[in-house]
Each structure stands twice: as structure tokens, then as C-alpha cells.
N, C-alpha and C. Protein backbone atom coordinates (compact mmCIF):
# COMPACT_ATOMS: atom_id res chain seq x y z
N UNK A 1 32.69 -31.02 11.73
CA UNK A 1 31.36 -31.26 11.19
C UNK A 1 31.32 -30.70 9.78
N UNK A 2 30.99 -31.70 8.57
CA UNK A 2 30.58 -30.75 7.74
C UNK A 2 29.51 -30.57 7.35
N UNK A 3 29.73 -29.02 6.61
CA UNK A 3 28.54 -28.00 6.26
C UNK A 3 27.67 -28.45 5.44
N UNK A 4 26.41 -28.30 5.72
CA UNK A 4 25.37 -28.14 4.81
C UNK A 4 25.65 -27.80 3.49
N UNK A 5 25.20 -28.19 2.36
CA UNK A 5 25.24 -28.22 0.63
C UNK A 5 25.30 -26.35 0.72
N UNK A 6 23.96 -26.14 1.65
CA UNK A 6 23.95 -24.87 0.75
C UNK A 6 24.57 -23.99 1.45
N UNK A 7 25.51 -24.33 2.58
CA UNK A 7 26.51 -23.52 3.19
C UNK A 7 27.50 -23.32 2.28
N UNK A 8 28.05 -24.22 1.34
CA UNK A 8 29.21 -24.47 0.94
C UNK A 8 29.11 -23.28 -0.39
N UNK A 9 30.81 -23.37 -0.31
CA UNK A 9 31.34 -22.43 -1.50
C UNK A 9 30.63 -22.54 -2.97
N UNK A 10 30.59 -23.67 -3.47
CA UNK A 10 29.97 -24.69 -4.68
C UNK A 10 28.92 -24.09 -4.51
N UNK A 11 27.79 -24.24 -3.24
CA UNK A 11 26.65 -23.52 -3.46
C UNK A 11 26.46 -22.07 -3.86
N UNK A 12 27.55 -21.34 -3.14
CA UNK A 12 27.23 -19.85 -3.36
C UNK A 12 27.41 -19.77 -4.51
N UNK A 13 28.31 -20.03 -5.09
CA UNK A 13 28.79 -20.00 -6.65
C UNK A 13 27.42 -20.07 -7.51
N UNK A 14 26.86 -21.07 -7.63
CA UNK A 14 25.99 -21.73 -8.27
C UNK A 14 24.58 -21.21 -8.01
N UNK A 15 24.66 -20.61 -6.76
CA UNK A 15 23.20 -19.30 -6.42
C UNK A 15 23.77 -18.11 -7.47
N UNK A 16 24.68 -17.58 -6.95
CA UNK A 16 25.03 -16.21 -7.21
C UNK A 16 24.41 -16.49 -9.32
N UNK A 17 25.29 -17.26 -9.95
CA UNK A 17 24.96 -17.55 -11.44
C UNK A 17 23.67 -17.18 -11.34
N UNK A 18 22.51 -18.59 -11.08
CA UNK A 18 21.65 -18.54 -11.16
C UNK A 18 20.51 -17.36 -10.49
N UNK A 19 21.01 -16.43 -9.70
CA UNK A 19 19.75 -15.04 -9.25
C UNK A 19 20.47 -14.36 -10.71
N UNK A 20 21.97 -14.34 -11.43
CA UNK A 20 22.24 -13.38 -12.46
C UNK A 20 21.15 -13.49 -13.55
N UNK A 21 21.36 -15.07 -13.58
CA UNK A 21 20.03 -15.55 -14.75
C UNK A 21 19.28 -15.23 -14.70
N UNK A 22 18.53 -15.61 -13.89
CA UNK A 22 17.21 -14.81 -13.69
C UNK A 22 17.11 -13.28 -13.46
N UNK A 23 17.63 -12.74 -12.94
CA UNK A 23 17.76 -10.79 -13.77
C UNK A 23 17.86 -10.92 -14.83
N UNK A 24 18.91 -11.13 -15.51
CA UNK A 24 19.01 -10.92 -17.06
C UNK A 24 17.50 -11.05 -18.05
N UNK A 25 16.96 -12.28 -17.32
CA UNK A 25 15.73 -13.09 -18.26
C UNK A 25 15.10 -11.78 -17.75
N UNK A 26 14.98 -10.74 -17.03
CA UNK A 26 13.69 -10.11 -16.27
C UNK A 26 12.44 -10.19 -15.46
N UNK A 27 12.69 -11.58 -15.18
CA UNK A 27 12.33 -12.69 -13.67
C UNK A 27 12.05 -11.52 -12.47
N UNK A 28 11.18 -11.46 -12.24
CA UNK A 28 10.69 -10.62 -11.30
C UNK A 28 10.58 -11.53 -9.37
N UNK A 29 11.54 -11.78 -8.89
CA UNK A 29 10.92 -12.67 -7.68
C UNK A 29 10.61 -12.51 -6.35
N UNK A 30 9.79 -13.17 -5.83
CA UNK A 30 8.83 -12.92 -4.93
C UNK A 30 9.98 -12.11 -3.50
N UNK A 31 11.02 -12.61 -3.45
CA UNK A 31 11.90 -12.77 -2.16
C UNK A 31 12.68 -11.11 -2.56
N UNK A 32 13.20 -10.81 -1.73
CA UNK A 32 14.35 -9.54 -2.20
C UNK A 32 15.56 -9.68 -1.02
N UNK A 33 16.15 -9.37 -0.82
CA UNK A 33 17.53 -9.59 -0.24
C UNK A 33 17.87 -8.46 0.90
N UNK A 34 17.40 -9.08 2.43
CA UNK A 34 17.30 -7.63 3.32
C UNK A 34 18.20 -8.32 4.28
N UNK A 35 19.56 -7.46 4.79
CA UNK A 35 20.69 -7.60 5.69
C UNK A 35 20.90 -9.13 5.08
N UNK A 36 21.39 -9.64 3.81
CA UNK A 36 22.02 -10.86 3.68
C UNK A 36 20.46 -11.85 3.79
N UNK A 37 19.77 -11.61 3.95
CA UNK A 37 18.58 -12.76 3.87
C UNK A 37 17.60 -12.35 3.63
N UNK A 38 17.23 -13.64 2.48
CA UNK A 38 16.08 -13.51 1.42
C UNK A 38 14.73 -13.89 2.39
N UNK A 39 13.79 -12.77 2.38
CA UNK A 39 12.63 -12.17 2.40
C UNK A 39 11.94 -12.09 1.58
N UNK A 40 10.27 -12.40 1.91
CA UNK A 40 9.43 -12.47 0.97
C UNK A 40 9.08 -10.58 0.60
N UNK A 41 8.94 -10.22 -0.29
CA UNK A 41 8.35 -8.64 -0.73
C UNK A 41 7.28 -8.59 0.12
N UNK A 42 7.00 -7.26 1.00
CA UNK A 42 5.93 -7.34 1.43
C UNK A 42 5.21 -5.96 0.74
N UNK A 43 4.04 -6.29 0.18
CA UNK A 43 3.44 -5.42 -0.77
C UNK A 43 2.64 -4.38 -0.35
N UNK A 44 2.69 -3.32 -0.83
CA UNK A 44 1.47 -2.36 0.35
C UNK A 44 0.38 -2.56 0.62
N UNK A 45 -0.55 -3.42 -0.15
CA UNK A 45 -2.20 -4.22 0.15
C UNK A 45 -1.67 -5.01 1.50
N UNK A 46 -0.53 -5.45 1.58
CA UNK A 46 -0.40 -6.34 2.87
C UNK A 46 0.47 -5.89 3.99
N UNK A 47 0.70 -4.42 3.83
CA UNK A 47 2.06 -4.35 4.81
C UNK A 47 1.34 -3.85 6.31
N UNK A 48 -0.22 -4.18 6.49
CA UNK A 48 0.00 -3.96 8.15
C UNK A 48 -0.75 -5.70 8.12
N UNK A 49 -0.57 -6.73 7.37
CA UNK A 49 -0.98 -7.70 7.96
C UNK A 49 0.64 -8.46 9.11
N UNK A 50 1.02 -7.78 9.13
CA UNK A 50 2.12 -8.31 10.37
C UNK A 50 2.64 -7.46 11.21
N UNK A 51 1.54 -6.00 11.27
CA UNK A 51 1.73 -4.89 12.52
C UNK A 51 1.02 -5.52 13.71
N UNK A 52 1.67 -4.46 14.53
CA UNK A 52 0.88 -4.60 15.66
C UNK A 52 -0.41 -4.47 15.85
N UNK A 53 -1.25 -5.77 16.54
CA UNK A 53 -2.70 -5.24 16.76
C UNK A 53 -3.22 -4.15 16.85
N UNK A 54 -2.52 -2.71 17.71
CA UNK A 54 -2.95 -1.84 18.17
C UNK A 54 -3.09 -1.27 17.11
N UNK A 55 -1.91 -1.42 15.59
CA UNK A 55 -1.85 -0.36 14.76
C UNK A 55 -2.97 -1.20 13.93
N UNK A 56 -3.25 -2.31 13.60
CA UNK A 56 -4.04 -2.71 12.96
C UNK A 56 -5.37 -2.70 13.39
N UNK A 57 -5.51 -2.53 14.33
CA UNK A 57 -6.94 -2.11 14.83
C UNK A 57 -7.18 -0.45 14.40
N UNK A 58 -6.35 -0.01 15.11
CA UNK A 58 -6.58 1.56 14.54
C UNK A 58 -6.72 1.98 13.09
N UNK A 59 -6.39 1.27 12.38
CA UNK A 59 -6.31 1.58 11.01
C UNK A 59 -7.93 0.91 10.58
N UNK A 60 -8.01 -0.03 10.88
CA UNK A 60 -9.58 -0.85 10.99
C UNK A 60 -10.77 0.29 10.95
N UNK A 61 -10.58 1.01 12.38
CA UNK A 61 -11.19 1.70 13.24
C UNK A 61 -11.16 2.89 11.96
N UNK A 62 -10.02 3.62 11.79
CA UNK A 62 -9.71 5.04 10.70
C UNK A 62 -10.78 4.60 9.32
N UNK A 63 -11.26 3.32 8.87
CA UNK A 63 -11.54 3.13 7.70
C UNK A 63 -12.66 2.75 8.01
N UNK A 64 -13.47 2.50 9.13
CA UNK A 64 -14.80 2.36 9.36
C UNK A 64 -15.20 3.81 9.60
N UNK A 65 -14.69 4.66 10.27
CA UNK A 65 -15.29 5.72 10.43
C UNK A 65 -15.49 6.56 9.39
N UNK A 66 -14.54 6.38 8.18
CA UNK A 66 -14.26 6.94 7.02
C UNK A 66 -15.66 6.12 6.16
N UNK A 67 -15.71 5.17 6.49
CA UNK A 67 -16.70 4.74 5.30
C UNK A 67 -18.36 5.34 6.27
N UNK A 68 -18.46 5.03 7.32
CA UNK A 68 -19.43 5.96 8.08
C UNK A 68 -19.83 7.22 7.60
N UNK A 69 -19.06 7.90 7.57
CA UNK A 69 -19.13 9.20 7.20
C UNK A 69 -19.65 9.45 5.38
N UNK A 70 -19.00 8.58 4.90
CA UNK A 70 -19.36 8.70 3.56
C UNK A 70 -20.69 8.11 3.02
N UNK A 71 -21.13 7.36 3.95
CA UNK A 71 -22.65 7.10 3.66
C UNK A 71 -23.90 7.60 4.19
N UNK A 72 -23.01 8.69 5.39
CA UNK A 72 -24.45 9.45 6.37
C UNK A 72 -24.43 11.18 5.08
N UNK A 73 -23.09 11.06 4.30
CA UNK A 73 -22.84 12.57 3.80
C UNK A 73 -23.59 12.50 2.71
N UNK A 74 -24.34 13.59 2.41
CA UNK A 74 -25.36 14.45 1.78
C UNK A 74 -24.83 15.42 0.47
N UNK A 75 -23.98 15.84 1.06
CA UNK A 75 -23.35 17.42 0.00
C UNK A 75 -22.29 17.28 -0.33
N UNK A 76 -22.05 16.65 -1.42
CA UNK A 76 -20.64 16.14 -2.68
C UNK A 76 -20.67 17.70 -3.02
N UNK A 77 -19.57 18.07 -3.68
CA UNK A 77 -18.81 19.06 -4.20
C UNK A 77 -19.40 18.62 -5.49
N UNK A 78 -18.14 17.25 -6.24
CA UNK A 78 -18.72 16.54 -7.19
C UNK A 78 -18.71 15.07 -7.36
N UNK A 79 -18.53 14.79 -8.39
CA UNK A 79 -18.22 12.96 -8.27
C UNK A 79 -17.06 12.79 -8.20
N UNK A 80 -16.38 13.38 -8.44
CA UNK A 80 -14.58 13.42 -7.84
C UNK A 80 -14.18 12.88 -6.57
N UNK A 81 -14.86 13.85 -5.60
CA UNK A 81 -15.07 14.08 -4.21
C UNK A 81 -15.80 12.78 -3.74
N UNK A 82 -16.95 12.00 -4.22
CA UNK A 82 -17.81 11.36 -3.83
C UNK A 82 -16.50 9.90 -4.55
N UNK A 83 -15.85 9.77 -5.59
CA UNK A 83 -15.07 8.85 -5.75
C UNK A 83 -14.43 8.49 -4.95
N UNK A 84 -13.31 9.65 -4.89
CA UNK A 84 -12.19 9.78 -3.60
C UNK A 84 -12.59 9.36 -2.51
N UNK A 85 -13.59 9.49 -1.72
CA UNK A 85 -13.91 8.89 -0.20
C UNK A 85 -14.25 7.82 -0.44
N UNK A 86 -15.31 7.72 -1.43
CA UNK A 86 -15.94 6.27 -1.57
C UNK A 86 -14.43 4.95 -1.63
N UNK A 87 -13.16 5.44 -1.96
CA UNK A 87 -12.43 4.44 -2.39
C UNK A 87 -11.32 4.87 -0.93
N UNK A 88 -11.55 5.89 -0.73
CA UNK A 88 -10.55 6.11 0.55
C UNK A 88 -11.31 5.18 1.74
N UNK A 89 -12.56 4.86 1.73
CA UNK A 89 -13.60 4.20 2.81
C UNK A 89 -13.07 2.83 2.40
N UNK A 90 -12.94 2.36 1.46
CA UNK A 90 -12.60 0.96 1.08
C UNK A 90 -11.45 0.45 0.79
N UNK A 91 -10.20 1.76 1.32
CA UNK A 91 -9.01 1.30 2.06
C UNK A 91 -7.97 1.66 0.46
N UNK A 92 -8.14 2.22 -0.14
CA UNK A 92 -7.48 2.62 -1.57
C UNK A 92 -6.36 3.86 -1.15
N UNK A 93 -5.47 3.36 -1.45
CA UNK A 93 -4.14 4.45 -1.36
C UNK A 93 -4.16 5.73 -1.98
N UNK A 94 -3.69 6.66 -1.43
CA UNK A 94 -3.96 8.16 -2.55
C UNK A 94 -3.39 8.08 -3.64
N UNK A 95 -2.29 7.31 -4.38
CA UNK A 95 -1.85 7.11 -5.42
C UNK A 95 -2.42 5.96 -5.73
N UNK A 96 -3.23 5.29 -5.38
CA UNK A 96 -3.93 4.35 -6.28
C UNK A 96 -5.13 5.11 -7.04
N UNK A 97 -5.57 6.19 -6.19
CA UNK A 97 -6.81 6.89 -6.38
C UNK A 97 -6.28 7.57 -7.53
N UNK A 98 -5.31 7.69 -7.13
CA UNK A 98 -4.81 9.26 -8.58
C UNK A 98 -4.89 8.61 -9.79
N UNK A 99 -3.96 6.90 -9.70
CA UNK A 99 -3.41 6.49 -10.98
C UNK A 99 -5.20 6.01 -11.97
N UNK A 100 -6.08 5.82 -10.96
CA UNK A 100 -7.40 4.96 -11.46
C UNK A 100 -8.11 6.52 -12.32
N UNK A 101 -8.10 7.46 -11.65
CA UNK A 101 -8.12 8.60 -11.98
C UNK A 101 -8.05 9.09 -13.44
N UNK A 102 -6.56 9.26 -13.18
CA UNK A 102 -5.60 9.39 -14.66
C UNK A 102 -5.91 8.34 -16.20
N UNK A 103 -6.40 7.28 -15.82
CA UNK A 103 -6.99 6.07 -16.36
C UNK A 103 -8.22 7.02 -17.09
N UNK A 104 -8.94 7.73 -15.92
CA UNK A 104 -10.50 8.06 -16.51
C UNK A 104 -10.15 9.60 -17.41
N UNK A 105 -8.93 9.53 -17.50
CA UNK A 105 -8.90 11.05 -18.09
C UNK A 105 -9.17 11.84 -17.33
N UNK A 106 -8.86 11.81 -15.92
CA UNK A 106 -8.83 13.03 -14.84
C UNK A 106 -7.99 13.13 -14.13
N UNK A 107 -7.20 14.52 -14.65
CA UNK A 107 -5.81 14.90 -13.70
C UNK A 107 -6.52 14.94 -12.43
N UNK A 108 -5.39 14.82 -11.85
CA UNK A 108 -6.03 14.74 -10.07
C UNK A 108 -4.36 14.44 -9.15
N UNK A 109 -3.77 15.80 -8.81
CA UNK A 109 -2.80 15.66 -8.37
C UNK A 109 -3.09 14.57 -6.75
N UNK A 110 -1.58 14.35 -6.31
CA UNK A 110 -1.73 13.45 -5.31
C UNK A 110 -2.35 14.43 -3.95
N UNK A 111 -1.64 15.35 -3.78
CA UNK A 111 -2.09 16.51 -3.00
C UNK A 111 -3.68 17.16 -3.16
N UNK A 112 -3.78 17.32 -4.01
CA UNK A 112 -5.60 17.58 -4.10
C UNK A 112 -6.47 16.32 -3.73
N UNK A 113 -5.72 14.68 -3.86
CA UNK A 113 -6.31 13.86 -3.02
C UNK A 113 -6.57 13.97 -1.96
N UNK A 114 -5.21 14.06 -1.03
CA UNK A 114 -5.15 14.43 0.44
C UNK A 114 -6.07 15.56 0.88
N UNK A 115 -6.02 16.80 -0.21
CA UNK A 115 -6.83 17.61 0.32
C UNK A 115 -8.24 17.52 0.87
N UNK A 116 -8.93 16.43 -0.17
CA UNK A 116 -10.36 15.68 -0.39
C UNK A 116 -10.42 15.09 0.88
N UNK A 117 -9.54 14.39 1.08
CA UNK A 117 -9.41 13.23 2.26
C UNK A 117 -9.47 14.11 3.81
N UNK A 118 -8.40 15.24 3.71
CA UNK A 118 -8.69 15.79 5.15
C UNK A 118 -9.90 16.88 5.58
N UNK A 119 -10.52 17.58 3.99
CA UNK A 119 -11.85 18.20 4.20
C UNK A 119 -12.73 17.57 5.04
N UNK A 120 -12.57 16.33 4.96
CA UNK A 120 -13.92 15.42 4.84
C UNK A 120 -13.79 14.39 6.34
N UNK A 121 -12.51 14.54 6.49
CA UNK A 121 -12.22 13.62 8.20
C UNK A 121 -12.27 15.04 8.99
N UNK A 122 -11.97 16.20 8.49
CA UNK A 122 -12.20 17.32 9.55
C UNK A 122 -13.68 17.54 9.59
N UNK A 123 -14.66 17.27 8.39
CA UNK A 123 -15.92 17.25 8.54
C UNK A 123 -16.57 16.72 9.37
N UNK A 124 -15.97 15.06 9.02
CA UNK A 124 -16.97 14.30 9.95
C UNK A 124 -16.27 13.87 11.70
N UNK A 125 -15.19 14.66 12.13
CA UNK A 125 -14.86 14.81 12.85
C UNK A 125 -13.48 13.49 13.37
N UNK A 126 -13.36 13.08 12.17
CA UNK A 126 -11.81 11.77 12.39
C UNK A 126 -10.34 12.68 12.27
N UNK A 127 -10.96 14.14 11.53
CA UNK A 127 -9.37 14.95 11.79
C UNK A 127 -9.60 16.45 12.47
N UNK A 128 -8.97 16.44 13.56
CA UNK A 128 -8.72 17.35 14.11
C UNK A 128 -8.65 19.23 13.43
N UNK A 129 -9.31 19.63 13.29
CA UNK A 129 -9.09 21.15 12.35
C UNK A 129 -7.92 22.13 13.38
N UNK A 130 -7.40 22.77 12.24
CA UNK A 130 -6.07 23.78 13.24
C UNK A 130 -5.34 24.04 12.48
């Protein structure tokens, strides 16, 4: 039986060139190369749209209670504090928070994020204190 075009030697040849080309140009592409087969990038805005229900529910669940909490709460520290949840409630990564941050001319290590983040789930009772 013969092989498919893009089984063949001729083909690999003629891929391999053309992914060089495109590096060189600085072609950024969608696919990346995992155990020998090209895969689409899966980006962190999207990486639990193909988890498990259970984990995607729970995470659902972690960011409703988080935004709950931030609209029944009363006593901000400052607007730092009131940023940070407000964007942690609407599903914003701690290094997204930092880099938007840094933007406004406010250092704001990644760790003093987290810190914000677990004051405030041990507050409203989503993290366990200990």
C-alpha cells in the first residue's frame, strides 16, 4: 500500500524547511509539538475548559464564593485590597493582578497577592485558618 503524501520522506523534508521558516520570520504558531504531535497551545484563560467537570465546577463554585464575599465585605484595608479581590472574584490570575498593577505604578509582589487572597478566603470562610 502506498503512503499518504504527508507520510512520505518528501513530506517531512519539506515540513521540517518550512516550521525553520517560519521561526526564523518569528511566526509565532498556534500548534506546539507534544510527544511528536502537533497540538493546539492551550492558554491559561482556557486551560480548565477541557478538565474534568468536577474540577470545573469546583473552580466555578471557588469564584462565586469569592465574588460573594467581596460584595457582602465592608472593611477594605485599601484600594489595593478592594482591587485584588475584586479581580480575583472575576477569575484574574495573581500574576495578571501583579503585571496590571505594575502598569499603575504599584509594586505589588506576587506573594503579597496571595497574601490578600488568603486573608480574605480565611475571612469569609472559603480557606481554612491554621
Amino acid at each position: 500500500m502506498k503512503p499518504k503524501y504527508w507520510q512520505t520522506s518528501q513530506f517531512k523534508a519539506l515540513e521540517k524547511e518550512w516550521y525553520e521558516r517560519l521561526e526564523q520570520s518569528g511566526f509565532e504558531d498556534a500548534e506546539e509539538r507534544v510527544n511528536g504531535r502537533f497540538v493546539l497551545k492551550q492558554w491559561a484563560a482556557n486551560s480548565y475548559r477541557g478538565a474534568c467537570p468536577l474540577l470545573r465546577e469546583n473552580k466555578i463554585a471557588y469564584f462565586e464564593l469569592i465574588a460573594d464575599g467581596f460584595h457582602r465585605e465592608v472593611h477594605w484595608r485599601d484600594w489595593i485590597e478592594v482591587y485584588v479581590m475584586e479581580q480575583r472574584a472575576l477569575g484574574a490570575t495573581i500574576k495578571s493582578i501583579c503585571e496590571t498593577l505594575a502598569i499603575h505604578n504599584e509594586r505589588c509582589h506576587r506573594e503579597t497577592i496571595r497574601l490578600i487572597i488568603h486573608k480574605y478566603e480565611r475571612r469569609w470562610g472559603i480557606r481554612k485558618t491554621g
